[in-house]
N, C-alpha and C. Protein backbone atom coordinates (compact mmCIF):
# COMPACT_ATOMS: atom_id res chain seq x y z
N UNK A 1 0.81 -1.19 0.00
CA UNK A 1 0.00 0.00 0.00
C UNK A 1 0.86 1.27 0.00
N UNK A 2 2.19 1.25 0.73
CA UNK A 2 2.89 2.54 0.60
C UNK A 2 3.29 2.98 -0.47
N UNK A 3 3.25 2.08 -1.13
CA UNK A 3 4.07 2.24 -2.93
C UNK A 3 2.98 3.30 -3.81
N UNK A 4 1.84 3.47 -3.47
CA UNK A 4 0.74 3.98 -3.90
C UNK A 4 0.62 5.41 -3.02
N UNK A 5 1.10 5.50 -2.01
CA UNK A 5 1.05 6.90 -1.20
C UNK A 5 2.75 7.34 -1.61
N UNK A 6 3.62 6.79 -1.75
CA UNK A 6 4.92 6.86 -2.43
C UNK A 6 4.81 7.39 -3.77
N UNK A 7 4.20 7.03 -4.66
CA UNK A 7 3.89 7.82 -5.94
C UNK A 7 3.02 8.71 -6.26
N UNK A 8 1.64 9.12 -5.37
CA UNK A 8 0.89 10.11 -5.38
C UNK A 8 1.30 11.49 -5.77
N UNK A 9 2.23 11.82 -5.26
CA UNK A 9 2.68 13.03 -5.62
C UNK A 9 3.18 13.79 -6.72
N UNK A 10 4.20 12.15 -7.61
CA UNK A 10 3.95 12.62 -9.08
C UNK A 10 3.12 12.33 -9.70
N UNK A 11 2.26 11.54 -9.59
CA UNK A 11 0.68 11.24 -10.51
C UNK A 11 0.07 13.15 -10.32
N UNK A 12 0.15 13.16 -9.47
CA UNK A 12 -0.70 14.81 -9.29
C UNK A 12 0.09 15.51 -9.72
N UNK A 13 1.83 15.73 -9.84
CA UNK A 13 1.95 16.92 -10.43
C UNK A 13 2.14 16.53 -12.49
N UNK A 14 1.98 15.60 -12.26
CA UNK A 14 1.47 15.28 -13.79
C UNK A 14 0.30 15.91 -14.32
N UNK A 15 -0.68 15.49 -13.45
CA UNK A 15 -2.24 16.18 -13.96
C UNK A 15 -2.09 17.93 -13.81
N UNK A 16 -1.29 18.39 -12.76
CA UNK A 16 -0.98 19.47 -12.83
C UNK A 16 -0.38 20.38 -14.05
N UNK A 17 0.84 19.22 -14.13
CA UNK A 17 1.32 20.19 -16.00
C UNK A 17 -0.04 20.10 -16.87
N UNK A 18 -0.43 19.09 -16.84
CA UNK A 18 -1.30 18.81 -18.12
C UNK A 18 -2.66 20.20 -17.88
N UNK A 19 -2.97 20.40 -16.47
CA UNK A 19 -3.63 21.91 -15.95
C UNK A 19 -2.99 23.31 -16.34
N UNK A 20 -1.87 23.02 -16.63
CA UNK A 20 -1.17 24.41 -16.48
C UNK A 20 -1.07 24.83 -18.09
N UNK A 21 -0.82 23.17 -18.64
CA UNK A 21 -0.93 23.72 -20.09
C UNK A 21 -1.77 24.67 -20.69
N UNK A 22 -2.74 23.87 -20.39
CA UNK A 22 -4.24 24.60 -20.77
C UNK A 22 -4.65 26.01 -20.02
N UNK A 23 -4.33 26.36 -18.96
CA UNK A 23 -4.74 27.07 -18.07
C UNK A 23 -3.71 28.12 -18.74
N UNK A 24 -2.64 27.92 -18.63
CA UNK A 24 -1.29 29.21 -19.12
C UNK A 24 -0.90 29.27 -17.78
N UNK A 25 -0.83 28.58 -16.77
CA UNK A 25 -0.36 28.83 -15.04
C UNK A 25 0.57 28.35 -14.57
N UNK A 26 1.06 28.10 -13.40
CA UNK A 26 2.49 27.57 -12.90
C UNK A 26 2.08 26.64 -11.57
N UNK A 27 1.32 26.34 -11.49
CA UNK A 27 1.27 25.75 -10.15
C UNK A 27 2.36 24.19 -9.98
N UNK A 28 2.40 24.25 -8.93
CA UNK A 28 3.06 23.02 -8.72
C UNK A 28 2.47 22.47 -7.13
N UNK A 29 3.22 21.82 -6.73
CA UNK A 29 2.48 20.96 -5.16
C UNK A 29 2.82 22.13 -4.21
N UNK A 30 3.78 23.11 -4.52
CA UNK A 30 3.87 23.69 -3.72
C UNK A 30 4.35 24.82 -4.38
N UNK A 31 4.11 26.24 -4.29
CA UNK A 31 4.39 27.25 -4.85
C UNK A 31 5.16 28.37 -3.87
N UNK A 32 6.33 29.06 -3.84
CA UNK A 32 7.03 29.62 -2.77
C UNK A 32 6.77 30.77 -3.66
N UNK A 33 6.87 31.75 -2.83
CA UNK A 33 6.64 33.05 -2.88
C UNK A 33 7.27 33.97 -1.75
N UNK A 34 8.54 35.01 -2.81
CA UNK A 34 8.93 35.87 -1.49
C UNK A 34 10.73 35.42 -1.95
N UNK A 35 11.24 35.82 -0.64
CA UNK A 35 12.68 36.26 -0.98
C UNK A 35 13.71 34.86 -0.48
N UNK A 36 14.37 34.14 -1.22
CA UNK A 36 15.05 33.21 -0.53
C UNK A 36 15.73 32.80 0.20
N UNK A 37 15.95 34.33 1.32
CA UNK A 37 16.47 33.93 2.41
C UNK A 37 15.93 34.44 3.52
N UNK A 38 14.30 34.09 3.32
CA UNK A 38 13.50 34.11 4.09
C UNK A 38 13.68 33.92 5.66
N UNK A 39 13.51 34.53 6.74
CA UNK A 39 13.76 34.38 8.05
C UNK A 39 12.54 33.08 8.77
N UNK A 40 11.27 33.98 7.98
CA UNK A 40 10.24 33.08 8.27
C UNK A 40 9.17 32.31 6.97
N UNK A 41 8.72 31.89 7.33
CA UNK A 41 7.59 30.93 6.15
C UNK A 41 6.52 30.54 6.49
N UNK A 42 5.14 31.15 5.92
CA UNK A 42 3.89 30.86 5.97
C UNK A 42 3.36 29.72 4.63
N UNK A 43 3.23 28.69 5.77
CA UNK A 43 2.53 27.54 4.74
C UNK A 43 0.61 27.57 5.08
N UNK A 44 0.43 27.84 4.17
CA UNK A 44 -1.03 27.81 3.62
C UNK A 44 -1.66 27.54 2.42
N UNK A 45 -2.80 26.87 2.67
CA UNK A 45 -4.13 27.10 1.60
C UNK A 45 -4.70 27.85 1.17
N UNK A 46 -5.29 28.03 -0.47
CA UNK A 46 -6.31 28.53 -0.31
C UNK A 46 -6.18 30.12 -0.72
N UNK A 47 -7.05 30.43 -0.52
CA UNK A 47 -7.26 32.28 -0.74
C UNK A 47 -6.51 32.69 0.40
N UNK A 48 -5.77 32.15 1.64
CA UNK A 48 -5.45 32.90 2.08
C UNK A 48 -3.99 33.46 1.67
N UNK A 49 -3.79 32.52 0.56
CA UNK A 49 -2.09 32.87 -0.15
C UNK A 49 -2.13 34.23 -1.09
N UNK A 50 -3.42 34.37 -1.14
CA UNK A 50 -3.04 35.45 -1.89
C UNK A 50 -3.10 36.81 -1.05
N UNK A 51 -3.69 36.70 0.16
CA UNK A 51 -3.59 37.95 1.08
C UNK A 51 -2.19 37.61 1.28
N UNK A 52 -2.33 36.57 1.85
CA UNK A 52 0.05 36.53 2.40
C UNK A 52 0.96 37.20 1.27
N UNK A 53 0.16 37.06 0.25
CA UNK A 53 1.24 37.77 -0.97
C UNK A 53 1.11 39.38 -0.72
N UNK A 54 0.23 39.96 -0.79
CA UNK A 54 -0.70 41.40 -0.80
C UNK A 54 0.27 42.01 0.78
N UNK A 55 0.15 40.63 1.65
CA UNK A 55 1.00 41.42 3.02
C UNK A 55 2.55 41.71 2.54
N UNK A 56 3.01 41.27 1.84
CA UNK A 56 4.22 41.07 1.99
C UNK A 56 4.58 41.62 0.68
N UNK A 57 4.31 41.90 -0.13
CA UNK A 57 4.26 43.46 -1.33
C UNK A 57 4.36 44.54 -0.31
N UNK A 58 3.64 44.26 0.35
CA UNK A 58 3.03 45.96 1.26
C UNK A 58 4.40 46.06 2.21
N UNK A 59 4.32 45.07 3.03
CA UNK A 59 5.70 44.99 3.91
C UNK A 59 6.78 45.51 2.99
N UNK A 60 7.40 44.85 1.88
CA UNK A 60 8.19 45.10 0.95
C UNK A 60 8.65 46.82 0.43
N UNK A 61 7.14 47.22 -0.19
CA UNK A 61 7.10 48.83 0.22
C UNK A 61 7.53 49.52 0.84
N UNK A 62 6.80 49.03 2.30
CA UNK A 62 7.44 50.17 3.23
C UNK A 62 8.56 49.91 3.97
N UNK A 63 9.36 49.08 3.48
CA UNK A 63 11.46 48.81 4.09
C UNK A 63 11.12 48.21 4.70
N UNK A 64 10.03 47.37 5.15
CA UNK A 64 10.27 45.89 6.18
C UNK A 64 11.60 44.99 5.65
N UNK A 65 12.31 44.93 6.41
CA UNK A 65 13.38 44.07 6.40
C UNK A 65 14.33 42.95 5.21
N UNK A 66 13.39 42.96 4.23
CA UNK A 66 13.71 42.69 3.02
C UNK A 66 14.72 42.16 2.83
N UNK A 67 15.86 41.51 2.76
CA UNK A 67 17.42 41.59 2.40
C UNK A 67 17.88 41.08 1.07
N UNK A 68 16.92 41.12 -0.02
CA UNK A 68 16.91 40.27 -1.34
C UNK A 68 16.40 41.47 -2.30
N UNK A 69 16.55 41.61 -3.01
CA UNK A 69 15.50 42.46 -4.38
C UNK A 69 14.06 42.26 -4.27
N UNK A 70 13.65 41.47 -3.96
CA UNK A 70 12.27 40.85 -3.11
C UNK A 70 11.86 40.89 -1.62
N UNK A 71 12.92 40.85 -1.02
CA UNK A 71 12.90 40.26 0.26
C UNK A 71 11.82 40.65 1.03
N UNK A 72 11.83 39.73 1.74
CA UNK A 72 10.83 39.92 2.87
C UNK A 72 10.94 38.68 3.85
N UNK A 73 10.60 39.44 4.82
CA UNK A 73 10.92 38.64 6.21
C UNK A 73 10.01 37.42 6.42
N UNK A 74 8.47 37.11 5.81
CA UNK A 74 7.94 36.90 5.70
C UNK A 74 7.86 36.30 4.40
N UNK A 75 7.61 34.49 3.81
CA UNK A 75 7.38 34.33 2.69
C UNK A 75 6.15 33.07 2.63
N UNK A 76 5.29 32.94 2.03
CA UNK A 76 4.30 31.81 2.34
C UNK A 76 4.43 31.24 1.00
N UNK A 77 4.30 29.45 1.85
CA UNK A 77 4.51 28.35 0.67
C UNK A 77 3.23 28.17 -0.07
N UNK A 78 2.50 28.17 -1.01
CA UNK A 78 1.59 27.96 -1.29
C UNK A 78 0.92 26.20 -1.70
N UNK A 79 0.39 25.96 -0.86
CA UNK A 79 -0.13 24.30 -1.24
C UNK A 79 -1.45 24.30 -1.99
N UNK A 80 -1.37 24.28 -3.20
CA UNK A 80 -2.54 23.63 -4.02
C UNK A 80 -3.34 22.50 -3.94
């Protein structure tokens, strides 16, 4: 039975390319967003990834801590 929870993950990001084709999108199992030497990391679902993005533009703006061309202290993983 593990051999089947062992491969799940590329069966789905298979159906995923084959989504993205069509769609024109990027998703993958997990989507990172934000600066790569992130201090911290918000893993979430859902609509709430796109406020975590909206926070952390805004943070970005106003000199929150940033240390990347992106940076931000703050970066959330996105799980599809």
């Amino acid at each position: 039975m593990q051999q089947y929870y062992d491969a799940l993950p590329e069966v789905v990001e298979s159906y995923m390319h084959q989504i993205n084709a069509k769609l024109g999108t990027d998703y993958k199992l997990f989507n990172y967003y934000g600066a790569p030497d992130a201090e911290r990391v918000i893993v979430a679902m859902g609509s709430f990834c796109d406020v975590a993005e909206e926070v952390i533009d805004y943070l970005n703006a106003h000199g929150e801590k940033g240390r990347s061309g992106e940076g931000s202290p703050v970066s959330p993983l996105r799980h599809r």
